[in-house]
PDB file of N, CA and C in Angstrom:
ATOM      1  N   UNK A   1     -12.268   5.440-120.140  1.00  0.00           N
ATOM      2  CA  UNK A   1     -12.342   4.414-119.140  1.00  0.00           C
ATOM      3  C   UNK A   1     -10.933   4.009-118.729  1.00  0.00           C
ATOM      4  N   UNK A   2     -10.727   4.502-117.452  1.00  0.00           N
ATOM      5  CA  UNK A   2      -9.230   3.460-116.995  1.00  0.00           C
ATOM      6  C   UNK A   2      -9.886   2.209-115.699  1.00  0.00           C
ATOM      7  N   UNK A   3      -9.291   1.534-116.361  1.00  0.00           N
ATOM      8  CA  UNK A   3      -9.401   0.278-115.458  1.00  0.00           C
ATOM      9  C   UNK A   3      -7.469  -0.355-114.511  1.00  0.00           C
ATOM     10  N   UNK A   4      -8.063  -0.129-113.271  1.00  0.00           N
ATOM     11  CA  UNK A   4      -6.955   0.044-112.442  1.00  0.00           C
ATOM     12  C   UNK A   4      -6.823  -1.421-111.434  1.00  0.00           C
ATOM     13  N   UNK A   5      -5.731  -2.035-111.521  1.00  0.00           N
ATOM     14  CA  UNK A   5      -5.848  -3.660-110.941  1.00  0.00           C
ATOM     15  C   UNK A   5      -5.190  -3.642-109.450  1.00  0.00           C
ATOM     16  N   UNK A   6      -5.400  -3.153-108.362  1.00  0.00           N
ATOM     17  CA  UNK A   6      -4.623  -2.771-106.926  1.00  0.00           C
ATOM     18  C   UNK A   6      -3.469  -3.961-106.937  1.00  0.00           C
ATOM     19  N   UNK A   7      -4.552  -4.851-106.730  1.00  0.00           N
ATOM     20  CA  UNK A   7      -3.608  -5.818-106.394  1.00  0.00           C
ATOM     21  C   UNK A   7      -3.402  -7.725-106.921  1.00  0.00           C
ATOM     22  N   UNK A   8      -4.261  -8.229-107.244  1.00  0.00           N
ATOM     23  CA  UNK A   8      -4.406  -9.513-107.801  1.00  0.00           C
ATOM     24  C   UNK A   8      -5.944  -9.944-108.569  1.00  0.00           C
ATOM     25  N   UNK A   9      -5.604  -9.798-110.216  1.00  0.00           N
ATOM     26  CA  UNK A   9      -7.112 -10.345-110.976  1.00  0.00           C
ATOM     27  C   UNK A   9      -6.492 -11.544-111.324  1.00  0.00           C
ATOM     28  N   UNK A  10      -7.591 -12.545-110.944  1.00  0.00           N
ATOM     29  CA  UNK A  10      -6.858 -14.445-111.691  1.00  0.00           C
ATOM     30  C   UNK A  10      -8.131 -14.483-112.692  1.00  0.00           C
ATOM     31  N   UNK A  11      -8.316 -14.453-113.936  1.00  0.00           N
ATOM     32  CA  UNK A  11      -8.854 -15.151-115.127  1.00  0.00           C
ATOM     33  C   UNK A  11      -8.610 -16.399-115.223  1.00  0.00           C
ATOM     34  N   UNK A  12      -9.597 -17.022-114.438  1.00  0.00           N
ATOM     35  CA  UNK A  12      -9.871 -18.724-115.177  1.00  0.00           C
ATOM     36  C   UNK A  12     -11.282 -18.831-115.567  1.00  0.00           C
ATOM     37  N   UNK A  13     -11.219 -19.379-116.059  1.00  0.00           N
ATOM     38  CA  UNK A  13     -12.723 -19.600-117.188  1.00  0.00           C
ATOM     39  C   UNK A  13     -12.154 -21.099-117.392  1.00  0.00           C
ATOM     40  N   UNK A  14     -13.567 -21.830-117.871  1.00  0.00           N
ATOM     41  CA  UNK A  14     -13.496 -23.211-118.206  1.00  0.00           C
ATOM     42  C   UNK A  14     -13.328 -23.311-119.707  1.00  0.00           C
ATOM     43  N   UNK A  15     -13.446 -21.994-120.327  1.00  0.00           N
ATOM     44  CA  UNK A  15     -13.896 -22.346-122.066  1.00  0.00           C
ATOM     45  C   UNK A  15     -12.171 -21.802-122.662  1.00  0.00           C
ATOM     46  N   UNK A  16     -12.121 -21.749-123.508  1.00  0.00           N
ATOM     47  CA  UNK A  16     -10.721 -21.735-124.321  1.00  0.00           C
ATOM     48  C   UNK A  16     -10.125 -20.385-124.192  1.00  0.00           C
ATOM     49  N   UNK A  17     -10.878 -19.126-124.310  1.00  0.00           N
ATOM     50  CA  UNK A  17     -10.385 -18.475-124.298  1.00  0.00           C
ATOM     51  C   UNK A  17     -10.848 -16.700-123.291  1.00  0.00           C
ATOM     52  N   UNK A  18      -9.985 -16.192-122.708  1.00  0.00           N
ATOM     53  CA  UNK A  18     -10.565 -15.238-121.860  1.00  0.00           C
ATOM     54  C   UNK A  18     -10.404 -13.880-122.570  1.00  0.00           C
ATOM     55  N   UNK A  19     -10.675 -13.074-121.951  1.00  0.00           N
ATOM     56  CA  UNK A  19     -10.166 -11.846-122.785  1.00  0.00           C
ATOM     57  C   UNK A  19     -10.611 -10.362-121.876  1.00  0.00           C
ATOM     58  N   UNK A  20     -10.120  -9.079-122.184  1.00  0.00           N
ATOM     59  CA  UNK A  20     -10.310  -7.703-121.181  1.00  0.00           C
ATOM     60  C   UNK A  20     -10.398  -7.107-122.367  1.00  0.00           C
ATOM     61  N   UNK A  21     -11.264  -6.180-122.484  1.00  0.00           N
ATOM     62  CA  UNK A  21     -11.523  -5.068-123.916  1.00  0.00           C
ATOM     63  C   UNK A  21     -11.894  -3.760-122.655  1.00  0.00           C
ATOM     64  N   UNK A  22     -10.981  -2.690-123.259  1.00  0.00           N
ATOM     65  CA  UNK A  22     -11.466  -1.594-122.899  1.00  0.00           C
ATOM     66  C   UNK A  22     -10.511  -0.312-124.164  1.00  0.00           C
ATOM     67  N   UNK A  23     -11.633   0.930-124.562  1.00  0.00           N
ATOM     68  CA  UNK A  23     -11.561   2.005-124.930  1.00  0.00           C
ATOM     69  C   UNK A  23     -10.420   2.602-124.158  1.00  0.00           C
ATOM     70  N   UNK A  24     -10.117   2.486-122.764  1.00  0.00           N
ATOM     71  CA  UNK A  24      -9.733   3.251-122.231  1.00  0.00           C
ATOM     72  C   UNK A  24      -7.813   2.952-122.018  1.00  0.00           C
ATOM     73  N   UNK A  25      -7.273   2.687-120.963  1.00  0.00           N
ATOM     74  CA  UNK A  25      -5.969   2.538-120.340  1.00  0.00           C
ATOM     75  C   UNK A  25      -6.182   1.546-119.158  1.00  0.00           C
ATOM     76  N   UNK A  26      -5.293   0.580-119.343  1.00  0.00           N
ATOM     77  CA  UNK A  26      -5.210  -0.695-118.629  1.00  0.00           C
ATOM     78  C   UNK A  26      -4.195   0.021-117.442  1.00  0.00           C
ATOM     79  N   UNK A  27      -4.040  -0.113-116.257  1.00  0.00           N
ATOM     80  CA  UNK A  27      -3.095   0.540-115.117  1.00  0.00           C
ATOM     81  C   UNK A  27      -2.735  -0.734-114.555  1.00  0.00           C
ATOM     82  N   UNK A  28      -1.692  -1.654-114.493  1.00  0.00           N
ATOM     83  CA  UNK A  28      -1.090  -2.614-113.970  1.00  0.00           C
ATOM     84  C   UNK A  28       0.295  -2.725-113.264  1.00  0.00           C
ATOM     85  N   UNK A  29       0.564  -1.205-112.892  1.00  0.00           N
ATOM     86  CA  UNK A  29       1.410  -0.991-112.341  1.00  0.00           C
ATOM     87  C   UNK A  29       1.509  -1.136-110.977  1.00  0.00           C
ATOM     88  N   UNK A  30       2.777  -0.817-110.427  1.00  0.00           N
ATOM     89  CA  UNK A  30       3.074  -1.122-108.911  1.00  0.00           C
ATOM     90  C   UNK A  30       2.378  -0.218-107.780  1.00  0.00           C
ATOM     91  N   UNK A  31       1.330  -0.575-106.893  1.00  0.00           N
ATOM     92  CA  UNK A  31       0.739   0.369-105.940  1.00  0.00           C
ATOM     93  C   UNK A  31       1.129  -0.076-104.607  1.00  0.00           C
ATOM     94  N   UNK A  32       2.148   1.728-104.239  1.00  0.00           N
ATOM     95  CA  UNK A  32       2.708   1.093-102.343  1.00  0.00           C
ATOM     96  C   UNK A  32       3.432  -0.224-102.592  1.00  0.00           C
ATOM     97  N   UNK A  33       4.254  -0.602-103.564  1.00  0.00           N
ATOM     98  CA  UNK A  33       5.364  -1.570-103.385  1.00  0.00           C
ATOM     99  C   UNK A  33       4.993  -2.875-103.681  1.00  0.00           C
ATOM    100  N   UNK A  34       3.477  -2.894-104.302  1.00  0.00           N
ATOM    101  CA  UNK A  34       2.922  -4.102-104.415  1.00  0.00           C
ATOM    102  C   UNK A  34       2.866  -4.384-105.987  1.00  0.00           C
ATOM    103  N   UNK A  35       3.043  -5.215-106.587  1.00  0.00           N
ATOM    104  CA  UNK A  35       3.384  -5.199-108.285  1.00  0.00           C
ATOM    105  C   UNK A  35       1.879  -5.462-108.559  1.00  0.00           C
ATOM    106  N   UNK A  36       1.735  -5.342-109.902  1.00  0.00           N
ATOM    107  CA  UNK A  36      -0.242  -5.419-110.312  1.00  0.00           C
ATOM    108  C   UNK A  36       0.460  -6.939-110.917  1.00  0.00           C
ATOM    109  N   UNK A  37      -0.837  -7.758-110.910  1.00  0.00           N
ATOM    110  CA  UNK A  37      -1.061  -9.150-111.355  1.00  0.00           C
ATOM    111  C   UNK A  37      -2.598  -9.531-112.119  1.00  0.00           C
ATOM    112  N   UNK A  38      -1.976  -9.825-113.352  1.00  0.00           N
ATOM    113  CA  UNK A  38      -3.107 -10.029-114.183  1.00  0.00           C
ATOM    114  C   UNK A  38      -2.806 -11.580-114.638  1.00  0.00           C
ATOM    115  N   UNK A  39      -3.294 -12.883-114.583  1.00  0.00           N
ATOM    116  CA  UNK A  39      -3.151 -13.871-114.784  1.00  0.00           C
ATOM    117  C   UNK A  39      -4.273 -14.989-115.182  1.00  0.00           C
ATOM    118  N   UNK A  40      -4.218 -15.077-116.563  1.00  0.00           N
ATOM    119  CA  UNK A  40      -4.922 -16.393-116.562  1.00  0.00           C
ATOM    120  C   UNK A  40      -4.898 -17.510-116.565  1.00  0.00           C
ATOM    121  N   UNK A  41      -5.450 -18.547-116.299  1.00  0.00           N
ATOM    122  CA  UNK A  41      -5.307 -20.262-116.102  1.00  0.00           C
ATOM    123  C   UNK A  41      -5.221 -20.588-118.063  1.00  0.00           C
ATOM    124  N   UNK A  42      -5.776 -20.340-118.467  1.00  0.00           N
ATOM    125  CA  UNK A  42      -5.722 -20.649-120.142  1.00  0.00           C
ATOM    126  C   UNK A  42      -5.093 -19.552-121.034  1.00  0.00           C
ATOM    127  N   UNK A  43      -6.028 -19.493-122.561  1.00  0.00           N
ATOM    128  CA  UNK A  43      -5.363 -18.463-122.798  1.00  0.00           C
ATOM    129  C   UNK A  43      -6.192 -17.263-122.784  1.00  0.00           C
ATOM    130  N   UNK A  44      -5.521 -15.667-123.394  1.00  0.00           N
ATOM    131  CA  UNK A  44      -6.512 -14.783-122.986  1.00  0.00           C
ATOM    132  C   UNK A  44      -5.889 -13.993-123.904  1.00  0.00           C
ATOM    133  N   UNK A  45      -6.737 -12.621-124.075  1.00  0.00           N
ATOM    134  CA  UNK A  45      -6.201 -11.510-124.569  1.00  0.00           C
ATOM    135  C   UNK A  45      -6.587 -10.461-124.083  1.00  0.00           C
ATOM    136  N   UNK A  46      -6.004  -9.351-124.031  1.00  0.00           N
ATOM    137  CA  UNK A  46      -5.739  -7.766-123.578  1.00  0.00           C
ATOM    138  C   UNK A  46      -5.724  -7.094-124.808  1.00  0.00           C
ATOM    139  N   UNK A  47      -6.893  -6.008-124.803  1.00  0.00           N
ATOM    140  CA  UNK A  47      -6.831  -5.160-126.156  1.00  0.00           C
ATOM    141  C   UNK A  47      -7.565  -4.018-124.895  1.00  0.00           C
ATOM    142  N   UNK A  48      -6.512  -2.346-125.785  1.00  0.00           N
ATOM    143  CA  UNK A  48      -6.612  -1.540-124.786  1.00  0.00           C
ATOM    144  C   UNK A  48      -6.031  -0.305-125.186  1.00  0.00           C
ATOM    145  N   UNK A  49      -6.715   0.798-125.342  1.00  0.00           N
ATOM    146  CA  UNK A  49      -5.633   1.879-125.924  1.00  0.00           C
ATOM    147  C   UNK A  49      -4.466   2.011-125.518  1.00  0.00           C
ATOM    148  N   UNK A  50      -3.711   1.375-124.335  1.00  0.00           N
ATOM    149  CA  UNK A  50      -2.775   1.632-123.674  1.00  0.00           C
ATOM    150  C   UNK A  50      -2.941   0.653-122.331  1.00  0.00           C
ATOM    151  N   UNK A  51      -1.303   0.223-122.113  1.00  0.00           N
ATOM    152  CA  UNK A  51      -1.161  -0.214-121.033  1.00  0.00           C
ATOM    153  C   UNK A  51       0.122   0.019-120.058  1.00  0.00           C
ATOM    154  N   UNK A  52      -0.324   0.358-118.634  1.00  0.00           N
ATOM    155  CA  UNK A  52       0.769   1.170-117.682  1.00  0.00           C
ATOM    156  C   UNK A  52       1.332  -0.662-116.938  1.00  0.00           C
ATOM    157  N   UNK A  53       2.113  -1.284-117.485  1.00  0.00           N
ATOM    158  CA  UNK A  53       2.187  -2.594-116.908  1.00  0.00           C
ATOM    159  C   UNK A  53       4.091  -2.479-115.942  1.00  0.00           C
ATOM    160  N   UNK A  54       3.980  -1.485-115.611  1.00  0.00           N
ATOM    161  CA  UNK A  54       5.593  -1.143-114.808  1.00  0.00           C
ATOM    162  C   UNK A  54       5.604  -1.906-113.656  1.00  0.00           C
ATOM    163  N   UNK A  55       6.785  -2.702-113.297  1.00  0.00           N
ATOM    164  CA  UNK A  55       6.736  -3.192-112.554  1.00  0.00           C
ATOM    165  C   UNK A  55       5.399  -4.454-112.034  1.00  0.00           C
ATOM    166  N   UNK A  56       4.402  -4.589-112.788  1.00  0.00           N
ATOM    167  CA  UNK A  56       2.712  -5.519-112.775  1.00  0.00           C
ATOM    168  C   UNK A  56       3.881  -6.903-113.777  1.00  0.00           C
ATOM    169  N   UNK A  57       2.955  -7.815-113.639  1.00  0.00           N
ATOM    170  CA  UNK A  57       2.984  -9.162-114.366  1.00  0.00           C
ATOM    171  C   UNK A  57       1.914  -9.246-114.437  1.00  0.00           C
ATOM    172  N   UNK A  58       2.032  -9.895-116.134  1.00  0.00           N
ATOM    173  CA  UNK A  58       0.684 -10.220-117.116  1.00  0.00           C
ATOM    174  C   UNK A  58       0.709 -11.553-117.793  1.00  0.00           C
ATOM    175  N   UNK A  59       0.432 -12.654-117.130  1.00  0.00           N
ATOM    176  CA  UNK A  59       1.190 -13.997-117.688  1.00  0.00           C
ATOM    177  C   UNK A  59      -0.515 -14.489-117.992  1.00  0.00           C
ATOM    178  N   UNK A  60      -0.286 -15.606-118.581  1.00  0.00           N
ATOM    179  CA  UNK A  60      -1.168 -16.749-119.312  1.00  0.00           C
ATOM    180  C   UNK A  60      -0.806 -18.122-119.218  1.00  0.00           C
ATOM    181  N   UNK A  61      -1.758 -18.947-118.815  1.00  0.00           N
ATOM    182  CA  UNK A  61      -0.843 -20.556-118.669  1.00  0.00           C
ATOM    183  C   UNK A  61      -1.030 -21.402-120.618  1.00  0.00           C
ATOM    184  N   UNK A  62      -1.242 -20.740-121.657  1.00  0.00           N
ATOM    185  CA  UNK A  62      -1.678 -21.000-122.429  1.00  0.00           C
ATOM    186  C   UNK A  62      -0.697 -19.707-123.800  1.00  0.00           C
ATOM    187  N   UNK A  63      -1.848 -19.434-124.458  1.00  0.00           N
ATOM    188  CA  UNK A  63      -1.613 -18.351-125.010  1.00  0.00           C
ATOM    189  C   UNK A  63      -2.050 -17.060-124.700  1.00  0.00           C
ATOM    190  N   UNK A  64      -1.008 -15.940-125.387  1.00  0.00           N
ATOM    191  CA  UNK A  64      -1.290 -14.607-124.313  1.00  0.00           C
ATOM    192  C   UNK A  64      -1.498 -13.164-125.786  1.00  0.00           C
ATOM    193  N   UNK A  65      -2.599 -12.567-125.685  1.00  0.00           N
ATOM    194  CA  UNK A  65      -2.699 -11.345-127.132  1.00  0.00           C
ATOM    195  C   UNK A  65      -2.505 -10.359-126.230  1.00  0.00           C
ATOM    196  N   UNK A  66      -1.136  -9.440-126.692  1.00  0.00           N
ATOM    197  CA  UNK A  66      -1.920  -8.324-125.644  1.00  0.00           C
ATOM    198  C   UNK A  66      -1.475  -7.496-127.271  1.00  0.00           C
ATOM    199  N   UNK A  67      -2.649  -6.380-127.128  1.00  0.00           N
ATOM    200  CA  UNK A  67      -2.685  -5.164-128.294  1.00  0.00           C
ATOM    201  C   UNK A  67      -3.243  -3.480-127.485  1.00  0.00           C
ATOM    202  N   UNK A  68      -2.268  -2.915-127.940  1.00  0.00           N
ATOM    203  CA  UNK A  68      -2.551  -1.689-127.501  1.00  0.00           C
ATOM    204  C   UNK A  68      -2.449  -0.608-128.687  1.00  0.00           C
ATOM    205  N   UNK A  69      -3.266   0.787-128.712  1.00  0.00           N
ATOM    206  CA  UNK A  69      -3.031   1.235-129.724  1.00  0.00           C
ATOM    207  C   UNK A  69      -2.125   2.771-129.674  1.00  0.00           C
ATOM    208  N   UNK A  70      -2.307   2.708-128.482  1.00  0.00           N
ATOM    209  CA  UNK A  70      -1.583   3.893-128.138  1.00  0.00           C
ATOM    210  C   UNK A  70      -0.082   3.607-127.235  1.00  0.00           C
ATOM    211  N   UNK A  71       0.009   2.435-126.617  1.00  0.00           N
ATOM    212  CA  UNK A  71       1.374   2.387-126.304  1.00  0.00           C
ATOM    213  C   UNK A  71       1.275   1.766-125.428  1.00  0.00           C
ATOM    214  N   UNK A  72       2.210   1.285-124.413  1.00  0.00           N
ATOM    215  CA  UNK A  72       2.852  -0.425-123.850  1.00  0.00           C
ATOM    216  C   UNK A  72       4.038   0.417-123.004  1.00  0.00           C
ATOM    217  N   UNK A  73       3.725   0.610-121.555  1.00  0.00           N
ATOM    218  CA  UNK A  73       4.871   0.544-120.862  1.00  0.00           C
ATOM    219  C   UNK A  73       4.963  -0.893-120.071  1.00  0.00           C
ATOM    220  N   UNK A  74       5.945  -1.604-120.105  1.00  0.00           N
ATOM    221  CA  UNK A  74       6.554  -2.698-119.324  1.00  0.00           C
ATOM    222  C   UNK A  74       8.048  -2.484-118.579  1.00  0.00           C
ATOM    223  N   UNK A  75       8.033  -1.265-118.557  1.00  0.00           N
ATOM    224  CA  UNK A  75       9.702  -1.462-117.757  1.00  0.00           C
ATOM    225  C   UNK A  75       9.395  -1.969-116.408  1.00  0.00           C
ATOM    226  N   UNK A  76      10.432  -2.519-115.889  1.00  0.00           N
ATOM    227  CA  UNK A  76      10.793  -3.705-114.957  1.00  0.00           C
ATOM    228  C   UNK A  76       9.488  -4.400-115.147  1.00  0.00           C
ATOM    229  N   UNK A  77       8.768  -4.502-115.660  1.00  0.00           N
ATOM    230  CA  UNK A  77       7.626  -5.282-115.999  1.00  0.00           C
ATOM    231  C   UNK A  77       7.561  -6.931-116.378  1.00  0.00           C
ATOM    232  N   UNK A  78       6.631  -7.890-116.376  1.00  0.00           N
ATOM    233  CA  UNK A  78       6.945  -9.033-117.042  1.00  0.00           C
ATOM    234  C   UNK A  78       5.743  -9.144-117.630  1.00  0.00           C
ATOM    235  N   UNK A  79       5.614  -9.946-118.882  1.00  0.00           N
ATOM    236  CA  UNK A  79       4.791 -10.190-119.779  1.00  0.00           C
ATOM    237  C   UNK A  79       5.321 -11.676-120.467  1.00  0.00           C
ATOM    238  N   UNK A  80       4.425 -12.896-120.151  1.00  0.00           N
ATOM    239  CA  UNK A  80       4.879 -13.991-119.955  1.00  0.00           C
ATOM    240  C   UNK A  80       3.818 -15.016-120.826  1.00  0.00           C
ATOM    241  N   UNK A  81       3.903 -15.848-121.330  1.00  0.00           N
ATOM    242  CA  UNK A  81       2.864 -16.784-121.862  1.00  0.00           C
ATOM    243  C   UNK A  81       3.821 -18.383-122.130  1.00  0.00           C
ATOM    244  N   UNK A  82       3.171 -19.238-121.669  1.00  0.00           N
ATOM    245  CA  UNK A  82       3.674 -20.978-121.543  1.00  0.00           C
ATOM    246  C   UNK A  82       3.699 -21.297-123.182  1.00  0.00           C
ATOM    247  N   UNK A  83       2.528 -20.596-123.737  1.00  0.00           N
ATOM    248  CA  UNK A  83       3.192 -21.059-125.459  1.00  0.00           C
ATOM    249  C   UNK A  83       3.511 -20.256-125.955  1.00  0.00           C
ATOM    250  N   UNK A  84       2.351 -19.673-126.696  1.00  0.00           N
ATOM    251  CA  UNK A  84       2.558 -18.509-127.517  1.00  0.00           C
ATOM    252  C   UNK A  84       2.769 -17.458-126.504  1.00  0.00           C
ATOM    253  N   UNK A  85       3.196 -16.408-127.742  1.00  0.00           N
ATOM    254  CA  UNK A  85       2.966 -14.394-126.861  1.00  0.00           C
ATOM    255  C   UNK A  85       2.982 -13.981-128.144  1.00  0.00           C
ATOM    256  N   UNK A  86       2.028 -12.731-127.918  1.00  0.00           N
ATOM    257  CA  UNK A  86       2.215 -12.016-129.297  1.00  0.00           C
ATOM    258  C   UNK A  86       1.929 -10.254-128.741  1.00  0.00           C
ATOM    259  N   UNK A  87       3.108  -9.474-129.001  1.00  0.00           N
ATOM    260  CA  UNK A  87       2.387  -8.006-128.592  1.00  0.00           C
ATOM    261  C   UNK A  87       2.432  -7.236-129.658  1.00  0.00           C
ATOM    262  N   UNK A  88       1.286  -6.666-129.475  1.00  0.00           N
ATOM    263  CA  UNK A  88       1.339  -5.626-130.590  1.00  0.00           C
ATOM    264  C   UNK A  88       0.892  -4.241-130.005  1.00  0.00           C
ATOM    265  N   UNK A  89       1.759  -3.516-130.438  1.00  0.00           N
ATOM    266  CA  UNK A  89       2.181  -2.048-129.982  1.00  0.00           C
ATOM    267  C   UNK A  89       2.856  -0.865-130.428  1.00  0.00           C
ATOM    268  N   UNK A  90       2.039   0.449-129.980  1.00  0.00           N
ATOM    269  CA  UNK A  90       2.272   1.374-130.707  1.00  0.00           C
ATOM    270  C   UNK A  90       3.765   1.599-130.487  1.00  0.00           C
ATOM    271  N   UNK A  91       4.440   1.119-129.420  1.00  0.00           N
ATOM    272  CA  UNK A  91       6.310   1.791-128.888  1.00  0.00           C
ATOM    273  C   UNK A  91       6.526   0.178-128.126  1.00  0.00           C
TER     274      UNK A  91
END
């Protein structure tokens, strides 16, 4: 499963915590000059064999999990959280 974000996902939920689970590869990279945006209003977590986050922002207004098991690209990337951050990653 790859799950591919073109251009703007906002996660708000009213309850404490949000979250994205996939088997597959998260794609949050830049498409045609446009950066990928993954953002939630609280906190959330990202668990994912892998995530393509180049050039994408992945922020949280709260706390932010992101876990991958196969690997974490963020170059020119941002990965952001108002309290906590915690990544865990294969590189």
């Amino acid at each position: 499963m790859r799950l591919r974000y073109c251009y703007h996902l906002q996660i708000e939920r009213r309850c404490r915590q949000s979250g994205v689970t996939t088997t597959g590869t998260i794609d949050n990279s830049a498409l045609n000059g446009v950066a990928g945006e993954i953002q939630a209003a609280g906190s959330a977590s990202l668990i994912s064999a892998s995530l393509n986050n180049h050039q994408g922002h992945l922020s949280a207004g709260n706390t932010l999990t992101v876990t991958t098991v196969q690997g974490l690209d963020n170059s020119q990337g941002l990965i952001a959280a108002n309290q906590q951050l915690a990544v865990l990653a294969a590189n």
